[in-house]
C-alpha atoms as a PDB file:
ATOM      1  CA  UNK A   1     106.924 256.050  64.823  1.00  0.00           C
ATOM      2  CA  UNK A   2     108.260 252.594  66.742  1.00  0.00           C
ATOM      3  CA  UNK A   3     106.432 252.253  70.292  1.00  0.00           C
ATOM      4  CA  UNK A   4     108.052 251.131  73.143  1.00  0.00           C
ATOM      5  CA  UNK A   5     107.007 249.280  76.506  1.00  0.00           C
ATOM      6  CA  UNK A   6     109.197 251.326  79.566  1.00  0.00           C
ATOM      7  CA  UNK A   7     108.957 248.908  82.444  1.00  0.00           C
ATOM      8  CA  UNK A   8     110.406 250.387  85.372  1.00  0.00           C
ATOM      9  CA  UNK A   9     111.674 249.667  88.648  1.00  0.00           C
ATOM     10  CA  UNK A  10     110.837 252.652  91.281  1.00  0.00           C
ATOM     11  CA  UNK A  11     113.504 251.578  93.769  1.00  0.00           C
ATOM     12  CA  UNK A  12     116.015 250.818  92.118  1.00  0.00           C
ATOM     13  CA  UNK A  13     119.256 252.992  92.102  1.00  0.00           C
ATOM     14  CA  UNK A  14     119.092 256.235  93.914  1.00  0.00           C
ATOM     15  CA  UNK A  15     115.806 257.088  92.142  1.00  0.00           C
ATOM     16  CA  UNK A  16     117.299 259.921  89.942  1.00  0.00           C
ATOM     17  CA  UNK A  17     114.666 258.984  87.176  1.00  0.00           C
ATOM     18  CA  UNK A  18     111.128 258.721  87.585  1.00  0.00           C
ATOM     19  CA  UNK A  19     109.003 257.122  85.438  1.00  0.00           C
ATOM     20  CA  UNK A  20     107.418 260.206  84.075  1.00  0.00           C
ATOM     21  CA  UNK A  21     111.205 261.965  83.207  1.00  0.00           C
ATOM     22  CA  UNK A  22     111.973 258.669  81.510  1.00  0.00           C
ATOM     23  CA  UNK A  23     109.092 258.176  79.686  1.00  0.00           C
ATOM     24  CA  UNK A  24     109.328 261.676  78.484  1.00  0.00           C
ATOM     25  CA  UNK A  25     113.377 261.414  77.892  1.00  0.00           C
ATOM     26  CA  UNK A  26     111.627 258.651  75.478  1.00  0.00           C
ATOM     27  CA  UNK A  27     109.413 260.324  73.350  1.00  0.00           C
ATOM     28  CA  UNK A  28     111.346 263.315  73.449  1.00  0.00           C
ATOM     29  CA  UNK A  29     113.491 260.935  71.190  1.00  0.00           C
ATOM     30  CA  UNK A  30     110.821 260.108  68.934  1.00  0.00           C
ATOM     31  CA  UNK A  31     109.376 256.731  70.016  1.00  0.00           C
ATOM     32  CA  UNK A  32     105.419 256.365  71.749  1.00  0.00           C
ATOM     33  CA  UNK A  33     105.899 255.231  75.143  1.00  0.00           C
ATOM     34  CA  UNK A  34     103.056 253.142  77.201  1.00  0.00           C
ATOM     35  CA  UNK A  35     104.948 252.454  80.779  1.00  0.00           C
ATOM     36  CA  UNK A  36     104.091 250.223  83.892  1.00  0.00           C
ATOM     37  CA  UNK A  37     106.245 249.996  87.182  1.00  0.00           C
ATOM     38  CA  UNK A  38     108.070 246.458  87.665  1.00  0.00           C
ATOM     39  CA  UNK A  39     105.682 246.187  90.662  1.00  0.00           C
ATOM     40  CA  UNK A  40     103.029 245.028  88.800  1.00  0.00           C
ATOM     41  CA  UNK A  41     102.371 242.232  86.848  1.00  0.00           C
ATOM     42  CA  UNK A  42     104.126 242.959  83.598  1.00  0.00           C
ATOM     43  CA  UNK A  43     103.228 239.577  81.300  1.00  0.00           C
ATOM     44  CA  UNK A  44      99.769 240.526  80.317  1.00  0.00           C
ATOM     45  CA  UNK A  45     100.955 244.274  79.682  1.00  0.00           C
ATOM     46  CA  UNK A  46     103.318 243.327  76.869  1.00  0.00           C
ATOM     47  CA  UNK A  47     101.319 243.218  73.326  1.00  0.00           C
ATOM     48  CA  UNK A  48     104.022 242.697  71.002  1.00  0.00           C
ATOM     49  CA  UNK A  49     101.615 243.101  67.928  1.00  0.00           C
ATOM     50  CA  UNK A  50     101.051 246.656  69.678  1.00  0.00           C
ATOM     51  CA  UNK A  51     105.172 247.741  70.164  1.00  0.00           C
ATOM     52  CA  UNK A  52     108.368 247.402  69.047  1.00  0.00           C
ATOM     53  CA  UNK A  53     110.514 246.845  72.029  1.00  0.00           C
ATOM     54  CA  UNK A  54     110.369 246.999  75.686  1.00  0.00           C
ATOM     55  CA  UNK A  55     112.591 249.418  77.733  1.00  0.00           C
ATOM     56  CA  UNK A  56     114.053 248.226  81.361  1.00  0.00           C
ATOM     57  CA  UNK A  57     114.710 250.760  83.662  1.00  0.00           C
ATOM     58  CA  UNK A  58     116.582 249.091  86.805  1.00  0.00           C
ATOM     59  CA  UNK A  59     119.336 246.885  87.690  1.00  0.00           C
ATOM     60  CA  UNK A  60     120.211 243.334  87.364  1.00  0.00           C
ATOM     61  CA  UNK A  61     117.627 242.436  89.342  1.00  0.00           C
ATOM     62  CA  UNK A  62     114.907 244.194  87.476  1.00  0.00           C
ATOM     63  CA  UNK A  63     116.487 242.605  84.200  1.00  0.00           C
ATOM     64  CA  UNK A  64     115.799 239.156  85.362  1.00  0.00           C
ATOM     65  CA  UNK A  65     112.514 239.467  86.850  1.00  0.00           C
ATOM     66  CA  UNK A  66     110.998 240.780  83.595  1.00  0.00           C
ATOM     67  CA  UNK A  67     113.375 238.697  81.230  1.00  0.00           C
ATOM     68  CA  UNK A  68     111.380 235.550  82.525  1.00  0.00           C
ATOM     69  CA  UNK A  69     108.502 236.919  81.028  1.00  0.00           C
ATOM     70  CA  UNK A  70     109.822 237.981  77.968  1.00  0.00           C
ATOM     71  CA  UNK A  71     112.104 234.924  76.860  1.00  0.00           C
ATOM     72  CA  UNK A  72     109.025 233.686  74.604  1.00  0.00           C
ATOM     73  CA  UNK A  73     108.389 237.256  73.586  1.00  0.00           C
ATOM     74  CA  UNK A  74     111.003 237.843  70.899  1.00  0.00           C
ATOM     75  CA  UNK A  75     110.775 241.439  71.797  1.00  0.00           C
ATOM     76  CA  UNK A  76     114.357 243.865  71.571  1.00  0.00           C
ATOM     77  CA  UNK A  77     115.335 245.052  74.972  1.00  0.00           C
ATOM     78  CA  UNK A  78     116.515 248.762  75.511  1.00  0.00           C
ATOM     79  CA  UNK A  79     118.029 248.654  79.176  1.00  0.00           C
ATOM     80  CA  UNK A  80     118.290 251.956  81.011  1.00  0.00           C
ATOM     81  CA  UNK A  81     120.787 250.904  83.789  1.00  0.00           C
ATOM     82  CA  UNK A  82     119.674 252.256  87.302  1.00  0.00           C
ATOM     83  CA  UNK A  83     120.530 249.531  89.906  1.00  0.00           C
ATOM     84  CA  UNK A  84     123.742 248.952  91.755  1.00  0.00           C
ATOM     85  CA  UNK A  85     126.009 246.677  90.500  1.00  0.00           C
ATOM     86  CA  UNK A  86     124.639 247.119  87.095  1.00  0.00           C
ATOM     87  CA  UNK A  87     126.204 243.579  85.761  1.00  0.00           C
ATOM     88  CA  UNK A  88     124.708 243.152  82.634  1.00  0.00           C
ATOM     89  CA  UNK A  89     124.752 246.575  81.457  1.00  0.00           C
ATOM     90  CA  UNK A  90     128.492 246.728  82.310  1.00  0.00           C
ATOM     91  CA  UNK A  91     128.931 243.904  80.019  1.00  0.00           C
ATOM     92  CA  UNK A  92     126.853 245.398  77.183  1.00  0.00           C
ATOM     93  CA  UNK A  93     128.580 248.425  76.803  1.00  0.00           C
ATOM     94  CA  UNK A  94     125.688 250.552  78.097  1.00  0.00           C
ATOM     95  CA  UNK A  95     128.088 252.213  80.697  1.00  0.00           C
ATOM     96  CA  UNK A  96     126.832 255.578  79.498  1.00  0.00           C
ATOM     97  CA  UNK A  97     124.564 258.224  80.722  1.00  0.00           C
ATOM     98  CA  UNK A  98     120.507 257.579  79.662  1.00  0.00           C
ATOM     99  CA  UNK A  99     119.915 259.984  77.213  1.00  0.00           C
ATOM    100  CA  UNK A 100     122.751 258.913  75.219  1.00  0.00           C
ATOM    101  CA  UNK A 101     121.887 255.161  75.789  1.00  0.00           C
ATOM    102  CA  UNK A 102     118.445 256.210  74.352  1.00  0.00           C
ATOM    103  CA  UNK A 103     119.715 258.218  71.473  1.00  0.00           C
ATOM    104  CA  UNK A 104     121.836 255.117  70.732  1.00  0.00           C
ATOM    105  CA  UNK A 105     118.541 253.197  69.709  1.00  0.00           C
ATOM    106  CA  UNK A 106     117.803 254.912  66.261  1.00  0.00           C
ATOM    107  CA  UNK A 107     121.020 252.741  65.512  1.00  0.00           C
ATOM    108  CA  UNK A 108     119.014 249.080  66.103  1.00  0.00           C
ATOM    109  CA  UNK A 109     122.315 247.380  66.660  1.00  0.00           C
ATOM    110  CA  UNK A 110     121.144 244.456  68.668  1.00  0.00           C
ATOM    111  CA  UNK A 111     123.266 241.846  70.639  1.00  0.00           C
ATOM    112  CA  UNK A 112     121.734 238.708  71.528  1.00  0.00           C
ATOM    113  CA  UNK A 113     121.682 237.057  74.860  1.00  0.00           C
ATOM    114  CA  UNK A 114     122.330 233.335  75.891  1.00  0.00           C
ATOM    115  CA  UNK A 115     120.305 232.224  78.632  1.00  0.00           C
ATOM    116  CA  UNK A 116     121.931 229.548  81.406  1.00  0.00           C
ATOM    117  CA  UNK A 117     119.656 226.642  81.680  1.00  0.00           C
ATOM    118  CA  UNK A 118     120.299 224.277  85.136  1.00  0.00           C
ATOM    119  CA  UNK A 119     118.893 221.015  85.091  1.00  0.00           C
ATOM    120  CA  UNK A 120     118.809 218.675  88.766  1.00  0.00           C
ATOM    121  CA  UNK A 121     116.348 220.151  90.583  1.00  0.00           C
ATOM    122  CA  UNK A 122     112.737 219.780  90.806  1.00  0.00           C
ATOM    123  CA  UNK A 123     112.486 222.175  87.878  1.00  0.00           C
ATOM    124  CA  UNK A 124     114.707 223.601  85.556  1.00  0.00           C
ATOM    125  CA  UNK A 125     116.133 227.337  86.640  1.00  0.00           C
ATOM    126  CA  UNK A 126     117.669 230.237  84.356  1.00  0.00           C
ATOM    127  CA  UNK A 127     120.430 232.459  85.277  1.00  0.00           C
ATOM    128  CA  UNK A 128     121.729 235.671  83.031  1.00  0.00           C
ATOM    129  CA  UNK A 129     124.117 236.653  84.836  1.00  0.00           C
ATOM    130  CA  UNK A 130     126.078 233.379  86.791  1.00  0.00           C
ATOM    131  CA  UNK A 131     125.473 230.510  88.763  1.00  0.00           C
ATOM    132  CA  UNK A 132     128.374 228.834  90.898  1.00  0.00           C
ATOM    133  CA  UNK A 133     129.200 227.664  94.816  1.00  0.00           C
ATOM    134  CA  UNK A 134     131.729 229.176  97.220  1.00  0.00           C
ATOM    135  CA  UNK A 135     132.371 232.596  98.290  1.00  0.00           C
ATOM    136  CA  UNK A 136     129.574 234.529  96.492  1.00  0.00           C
ATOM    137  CA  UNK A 137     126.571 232.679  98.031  1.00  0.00           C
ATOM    138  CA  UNK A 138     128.204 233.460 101.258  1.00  0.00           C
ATOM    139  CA  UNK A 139     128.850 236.789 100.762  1.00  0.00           C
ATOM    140  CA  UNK A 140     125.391 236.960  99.788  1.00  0.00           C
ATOM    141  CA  UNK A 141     124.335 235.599 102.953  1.00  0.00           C
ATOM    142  CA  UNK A 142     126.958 237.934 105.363  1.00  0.00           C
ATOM    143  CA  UNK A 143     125.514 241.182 103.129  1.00  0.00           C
ATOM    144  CA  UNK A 144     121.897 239.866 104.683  1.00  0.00           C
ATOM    145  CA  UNK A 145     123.483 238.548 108.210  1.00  0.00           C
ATOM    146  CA  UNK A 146     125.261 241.698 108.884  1.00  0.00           C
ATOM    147  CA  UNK A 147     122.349 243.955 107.892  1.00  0.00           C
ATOM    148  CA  UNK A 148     124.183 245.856 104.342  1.00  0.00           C
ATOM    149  CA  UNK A 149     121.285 244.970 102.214  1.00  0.00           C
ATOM    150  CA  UNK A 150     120.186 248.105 103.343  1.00  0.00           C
ATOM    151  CA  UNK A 151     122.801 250.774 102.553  1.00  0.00           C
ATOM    152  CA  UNK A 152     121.215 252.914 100.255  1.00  0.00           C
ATOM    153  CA  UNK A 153     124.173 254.520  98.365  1.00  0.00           C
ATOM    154  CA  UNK A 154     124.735 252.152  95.529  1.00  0.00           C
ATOM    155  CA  UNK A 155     128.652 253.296  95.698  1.00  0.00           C
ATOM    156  CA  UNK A 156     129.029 253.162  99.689  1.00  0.00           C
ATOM    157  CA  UNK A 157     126.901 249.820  99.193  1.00  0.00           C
ATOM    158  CA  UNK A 158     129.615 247.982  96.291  1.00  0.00           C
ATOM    159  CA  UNK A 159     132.221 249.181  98.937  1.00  0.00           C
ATOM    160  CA  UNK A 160     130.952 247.316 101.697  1.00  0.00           C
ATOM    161  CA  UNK A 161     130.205 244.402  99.507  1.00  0.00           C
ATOM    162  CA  UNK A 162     133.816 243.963  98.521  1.00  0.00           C
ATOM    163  CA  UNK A 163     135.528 244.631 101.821  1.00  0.00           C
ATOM    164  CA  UNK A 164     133.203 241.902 103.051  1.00  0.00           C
ATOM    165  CA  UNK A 165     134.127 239.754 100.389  1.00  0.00           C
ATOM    166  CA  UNK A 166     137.476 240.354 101.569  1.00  0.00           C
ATOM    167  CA  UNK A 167     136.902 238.777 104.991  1.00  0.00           C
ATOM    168  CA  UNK A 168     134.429 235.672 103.557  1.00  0.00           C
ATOM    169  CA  UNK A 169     137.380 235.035 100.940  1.00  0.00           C
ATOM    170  CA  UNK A 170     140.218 234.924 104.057  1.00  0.00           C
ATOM    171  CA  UNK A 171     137.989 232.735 105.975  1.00  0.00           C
ATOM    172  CA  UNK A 172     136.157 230.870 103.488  1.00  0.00           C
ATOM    173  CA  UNK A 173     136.904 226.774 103.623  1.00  0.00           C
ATOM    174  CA  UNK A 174     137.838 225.403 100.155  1.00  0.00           C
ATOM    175  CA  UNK A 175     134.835 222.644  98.994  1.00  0.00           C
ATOM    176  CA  UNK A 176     135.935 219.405  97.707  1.00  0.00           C
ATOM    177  CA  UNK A 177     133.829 219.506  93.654  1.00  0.00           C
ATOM    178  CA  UNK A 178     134.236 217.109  90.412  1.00  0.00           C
ATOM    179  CA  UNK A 179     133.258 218.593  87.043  1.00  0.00           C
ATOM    180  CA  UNK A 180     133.027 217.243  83.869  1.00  0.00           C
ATOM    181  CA  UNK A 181     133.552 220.577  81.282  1.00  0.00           C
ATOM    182  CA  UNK A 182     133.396 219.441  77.502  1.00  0.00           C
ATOM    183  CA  UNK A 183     135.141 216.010  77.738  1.00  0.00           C
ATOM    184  CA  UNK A 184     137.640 216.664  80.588  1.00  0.00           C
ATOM    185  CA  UNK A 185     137.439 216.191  84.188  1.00  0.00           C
ATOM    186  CA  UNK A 186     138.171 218.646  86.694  1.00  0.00           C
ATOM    187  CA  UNK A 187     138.822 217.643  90.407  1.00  0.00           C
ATOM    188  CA  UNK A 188     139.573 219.932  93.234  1.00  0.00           C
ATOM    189  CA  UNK A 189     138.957 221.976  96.554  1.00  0.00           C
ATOM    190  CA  UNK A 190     137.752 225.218  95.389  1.00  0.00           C
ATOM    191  CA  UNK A 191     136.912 228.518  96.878  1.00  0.00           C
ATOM    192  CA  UNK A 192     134.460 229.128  93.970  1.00  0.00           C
ATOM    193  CA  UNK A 193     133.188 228.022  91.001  1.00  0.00           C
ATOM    194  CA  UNK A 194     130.953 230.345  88.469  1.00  0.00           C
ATOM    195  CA  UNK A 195     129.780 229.150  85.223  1.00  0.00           C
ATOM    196  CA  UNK A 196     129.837 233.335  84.175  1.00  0.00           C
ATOM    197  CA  UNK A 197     127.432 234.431  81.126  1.00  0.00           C
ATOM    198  CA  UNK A 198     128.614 238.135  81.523  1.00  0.00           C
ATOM    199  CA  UNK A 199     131.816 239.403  82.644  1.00  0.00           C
ATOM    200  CA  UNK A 200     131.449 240.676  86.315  1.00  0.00           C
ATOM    201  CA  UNK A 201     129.246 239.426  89.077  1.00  0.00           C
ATOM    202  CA  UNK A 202     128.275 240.607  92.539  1.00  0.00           C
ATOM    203  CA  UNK A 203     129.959 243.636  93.212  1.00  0.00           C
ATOM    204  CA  UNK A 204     131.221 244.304  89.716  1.00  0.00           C
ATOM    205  CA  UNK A 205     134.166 241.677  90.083  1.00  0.00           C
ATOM    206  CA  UNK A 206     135.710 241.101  86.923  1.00  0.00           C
ATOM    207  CA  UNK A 207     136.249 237.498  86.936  1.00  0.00           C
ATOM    208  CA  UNK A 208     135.580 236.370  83.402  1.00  0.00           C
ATOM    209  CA  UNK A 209     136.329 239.914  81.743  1.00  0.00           C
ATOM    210  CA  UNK A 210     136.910 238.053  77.870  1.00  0.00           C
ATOM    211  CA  UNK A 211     132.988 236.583  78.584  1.00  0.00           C
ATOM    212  CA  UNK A 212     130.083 237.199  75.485  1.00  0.00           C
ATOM    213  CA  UNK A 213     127.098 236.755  76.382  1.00  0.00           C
ATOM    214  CA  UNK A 214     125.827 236.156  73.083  1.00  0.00           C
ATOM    215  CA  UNK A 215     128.699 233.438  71.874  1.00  0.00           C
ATOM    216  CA  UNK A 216     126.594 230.078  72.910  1.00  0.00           C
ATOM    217  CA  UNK A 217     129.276 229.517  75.471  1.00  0.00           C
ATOM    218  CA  UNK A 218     129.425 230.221  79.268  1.00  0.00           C
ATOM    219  CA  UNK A 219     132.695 231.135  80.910  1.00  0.00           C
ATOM    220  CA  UNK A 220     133.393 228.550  83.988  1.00  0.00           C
ATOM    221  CA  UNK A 221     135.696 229.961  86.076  1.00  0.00           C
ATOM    222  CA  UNK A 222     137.757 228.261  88.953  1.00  0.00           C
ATOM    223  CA  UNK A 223     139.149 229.391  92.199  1.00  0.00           C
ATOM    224  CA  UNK A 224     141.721 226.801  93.658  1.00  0.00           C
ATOM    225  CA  UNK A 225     142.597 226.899  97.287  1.00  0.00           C
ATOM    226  CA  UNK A 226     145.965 227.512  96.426  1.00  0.00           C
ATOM    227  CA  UNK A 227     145.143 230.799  94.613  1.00  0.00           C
ATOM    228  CA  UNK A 228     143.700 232.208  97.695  1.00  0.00           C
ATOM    229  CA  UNK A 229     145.959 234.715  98.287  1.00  0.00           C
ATOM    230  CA  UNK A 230     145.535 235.640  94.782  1.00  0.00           C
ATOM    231  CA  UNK A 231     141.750 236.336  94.886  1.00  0.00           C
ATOM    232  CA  UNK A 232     142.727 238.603  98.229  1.00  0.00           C
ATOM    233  CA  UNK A 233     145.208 240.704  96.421  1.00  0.00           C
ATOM    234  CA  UNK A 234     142.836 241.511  93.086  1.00  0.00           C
ATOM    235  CA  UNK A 235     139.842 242.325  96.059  1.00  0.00           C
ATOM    236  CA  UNK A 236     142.581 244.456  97.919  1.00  0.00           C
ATOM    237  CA  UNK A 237     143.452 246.094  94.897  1.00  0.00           C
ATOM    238  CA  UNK A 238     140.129 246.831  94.243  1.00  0.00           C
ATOM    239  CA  UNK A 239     139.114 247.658  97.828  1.00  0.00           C
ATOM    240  CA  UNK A 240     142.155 250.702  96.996  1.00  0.00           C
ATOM    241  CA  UNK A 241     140.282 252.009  93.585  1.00  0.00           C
ATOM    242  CA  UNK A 242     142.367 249.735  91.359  1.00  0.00           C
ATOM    243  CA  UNK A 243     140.687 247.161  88.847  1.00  0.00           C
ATOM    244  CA  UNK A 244     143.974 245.072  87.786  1.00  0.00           C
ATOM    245  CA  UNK A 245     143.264 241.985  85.658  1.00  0.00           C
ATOM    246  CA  UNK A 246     143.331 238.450  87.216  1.00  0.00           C
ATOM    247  CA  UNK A 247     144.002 235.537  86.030  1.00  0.00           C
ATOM    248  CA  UNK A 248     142.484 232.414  87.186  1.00  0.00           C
ATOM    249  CA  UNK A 249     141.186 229.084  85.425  1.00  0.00           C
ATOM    250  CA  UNK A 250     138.589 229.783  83.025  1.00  0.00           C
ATOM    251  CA  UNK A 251     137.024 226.820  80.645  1.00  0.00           C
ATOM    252  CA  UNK A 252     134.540 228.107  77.980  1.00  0.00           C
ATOM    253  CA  UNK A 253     131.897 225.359  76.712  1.00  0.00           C
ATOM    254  CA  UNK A 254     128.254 225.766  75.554  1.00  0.00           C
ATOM    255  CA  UNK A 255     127.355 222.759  79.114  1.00  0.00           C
ATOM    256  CA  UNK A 256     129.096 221.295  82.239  1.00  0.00           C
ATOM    257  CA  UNK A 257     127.959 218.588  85.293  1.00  0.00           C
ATOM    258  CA  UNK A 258     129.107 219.340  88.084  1.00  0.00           C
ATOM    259  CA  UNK A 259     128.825 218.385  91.675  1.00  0.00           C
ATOM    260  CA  UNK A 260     129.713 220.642  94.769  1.00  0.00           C
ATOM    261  CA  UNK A 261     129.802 218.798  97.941  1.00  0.00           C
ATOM    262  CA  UNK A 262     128.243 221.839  99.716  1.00  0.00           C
ATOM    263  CA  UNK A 263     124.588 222.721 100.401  1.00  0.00           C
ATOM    264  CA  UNK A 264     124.806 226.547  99.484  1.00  0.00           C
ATOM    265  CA  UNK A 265     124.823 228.357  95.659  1.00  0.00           C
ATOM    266  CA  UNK A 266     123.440 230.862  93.856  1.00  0.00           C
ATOM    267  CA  UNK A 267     121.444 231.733  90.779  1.00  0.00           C
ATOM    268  CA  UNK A 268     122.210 235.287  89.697  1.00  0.00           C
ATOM    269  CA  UNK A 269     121.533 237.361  92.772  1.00  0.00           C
ATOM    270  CA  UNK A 270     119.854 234.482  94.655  1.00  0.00           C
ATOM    271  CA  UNK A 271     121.046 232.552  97.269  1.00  0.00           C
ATOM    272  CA  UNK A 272     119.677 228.949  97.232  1.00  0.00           C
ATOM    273  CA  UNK A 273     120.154 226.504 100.390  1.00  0.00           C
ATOM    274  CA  UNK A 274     119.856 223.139  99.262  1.00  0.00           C
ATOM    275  CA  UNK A 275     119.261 220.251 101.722  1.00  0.00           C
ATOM    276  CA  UNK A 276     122.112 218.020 100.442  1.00  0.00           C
ATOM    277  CA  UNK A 277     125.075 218.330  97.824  1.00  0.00           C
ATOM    278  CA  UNK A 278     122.977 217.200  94.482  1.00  0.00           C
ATOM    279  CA  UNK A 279     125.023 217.081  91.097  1.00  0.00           C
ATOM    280  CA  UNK A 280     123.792 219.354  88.459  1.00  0.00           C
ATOM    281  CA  UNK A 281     123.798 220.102  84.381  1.00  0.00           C
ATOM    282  CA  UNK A 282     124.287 223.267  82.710  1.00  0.00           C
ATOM    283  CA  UNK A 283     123.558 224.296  79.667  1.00  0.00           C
ATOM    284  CA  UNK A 284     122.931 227.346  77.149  1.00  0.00           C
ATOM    285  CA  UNK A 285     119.978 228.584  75.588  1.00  0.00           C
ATOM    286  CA  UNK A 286     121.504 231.125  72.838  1.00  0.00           C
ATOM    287  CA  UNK A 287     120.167 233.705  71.265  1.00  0.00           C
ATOM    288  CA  UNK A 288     116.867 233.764  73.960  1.00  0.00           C
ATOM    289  CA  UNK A 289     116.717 237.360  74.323  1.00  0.00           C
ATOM    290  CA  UNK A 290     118.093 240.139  72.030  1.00  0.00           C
ATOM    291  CA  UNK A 291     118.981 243.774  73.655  1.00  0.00           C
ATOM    292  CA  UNK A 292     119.476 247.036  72.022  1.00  0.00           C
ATOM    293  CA  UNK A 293     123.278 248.038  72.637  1.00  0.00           C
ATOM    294  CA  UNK A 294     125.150 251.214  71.005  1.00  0.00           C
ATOM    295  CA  UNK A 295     127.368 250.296  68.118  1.00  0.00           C
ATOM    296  CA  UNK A 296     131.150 249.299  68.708  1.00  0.00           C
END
């Protein structure tokens, strides 16, 4: 009988699943199950001589909180999706109720996972998700400013995020940036620019929807100031209940420099504030985590 690790996060979602149902759902389905809530301190629970994978139970955020501690692990990753935006998930396929997500593991089809590595600062940082300048970071800091952090609904709270996005986006002043993507250089005023690992990011916009996070390469994606009013009418059509595709400037390569001559980014779902425009590398770690995924 395979043992598993089920780490979960008790606020994450609408709290549907406690830790006991899920842990249960788990052995139900014929694995032992040890668990520990993401609010402790996870590393020195994870024995990988004493189980055979570790289950998530939370959302994006949860995923990259404990992924940091498992990236020298070499442990298979069975993610029960209970967050908001649910990014990553979205991306894997696992877009499907838990107890078929957890039936889905007798399969062992596993997918692995690049890692984004950003090299400038004081120390090296990781993304999994995206890392870029412009509108997202700002939305990021309106959600906080205007106090919808704290909508509880996870649908009611993706609404607000886009309509907000909405407004940032008609606002937002394009940023001079020069990049340097493979061996071709890319000038412009932009109104973003996100190196993507997965497909969707923030509130589930599909910007890079052809992205594998498992393919060595990142998906850098560019927003020119002239394609304004085409950002506005995919987040108006989305605002209405329609996901339509867009189409806007996408470079894959496995690293990029570039240099944003603004002080504000972000790192997954982190806003960063940095005290003056400083030019950056990314890069790709492949194949640094591996998660369980159903079988296509």
């Amino acid at each position: 009988m395979k043992c598993a690790k089920l780490l979960h996060n008790p606020g994450a979602g609408d709290g549907e699943h406690s830790m006991k149902d899920l842990a249960k759902l788990i052995k139900d389905a014929g694995y032992e199950c040890s668990y520990s809530s993401t609010k402790a301190l996870i590393k020195p629970t994870i024995k990988p001589d004493e189980i055979d994978f570790v289950v998530l139970a939370g959302g994006d955020g949860t995923v990259r909180k404990i992924a940091r501690q498992l990236l020298d692990e070499n442990l298979p990753i069975g993610l029960l999706p209970m967050g908001t935006a649910n990014n990553i998930a979205k991306t894997l396929g696992l877009n499907k109720e838990v107890e078929e997500i957890i039936k889905s593991w007798d399969n062992e089809n596993i997918k692995s996972f690049d890692v984004g590595r950003i090299h400038g600062f004081a120390e090296d940082k990781f993304f999994l998700e995206g890392f870029g300048y412009g509108v997202f970071p700002q939305l990021m800091k309106e959600m906080k400013k205007q106090n919808k952090e704290s909508i509880e609904d996870p649908q009611l709270k993706l609404k607000a995020a886009v309509e907000l996005l909405y407004e940032v986006v008609q606002g937002y002043k394009a940023v001079d940036c020069d990049m340097i993507i493979g061996d071709k250089h890319y000038h412009g005023r932009y109104l973003l620019v996100e190196a993507m690992n997965i497909q969707s990011i923030g509130p589930n916009i599909l910007l890079a929807p052809h992205a594998d996070p498992g393919d060595g390469k990142l998906e850098v994606v560019m927003i020119e100031e002239s394609q304004r009013d085409e950002l506005l009418h995919y987040l108006r059509q989305k605002i209405e209940g329609k996901e339509i595709q867009a189409s806007f400037t996408t470079v894959k390569s496995n690293s990029m420099k570039i240099h944003w001559h603004g002080d504000l980014l972000h790192i997954d779902d982190e806003k960063v504030k940095i005290d003056q425009p400083t030019p950056l590398t990314i890069s790709i770690e492949n194949n640094a985590l591996q998660f369980l995924v159903p079988n296509v």
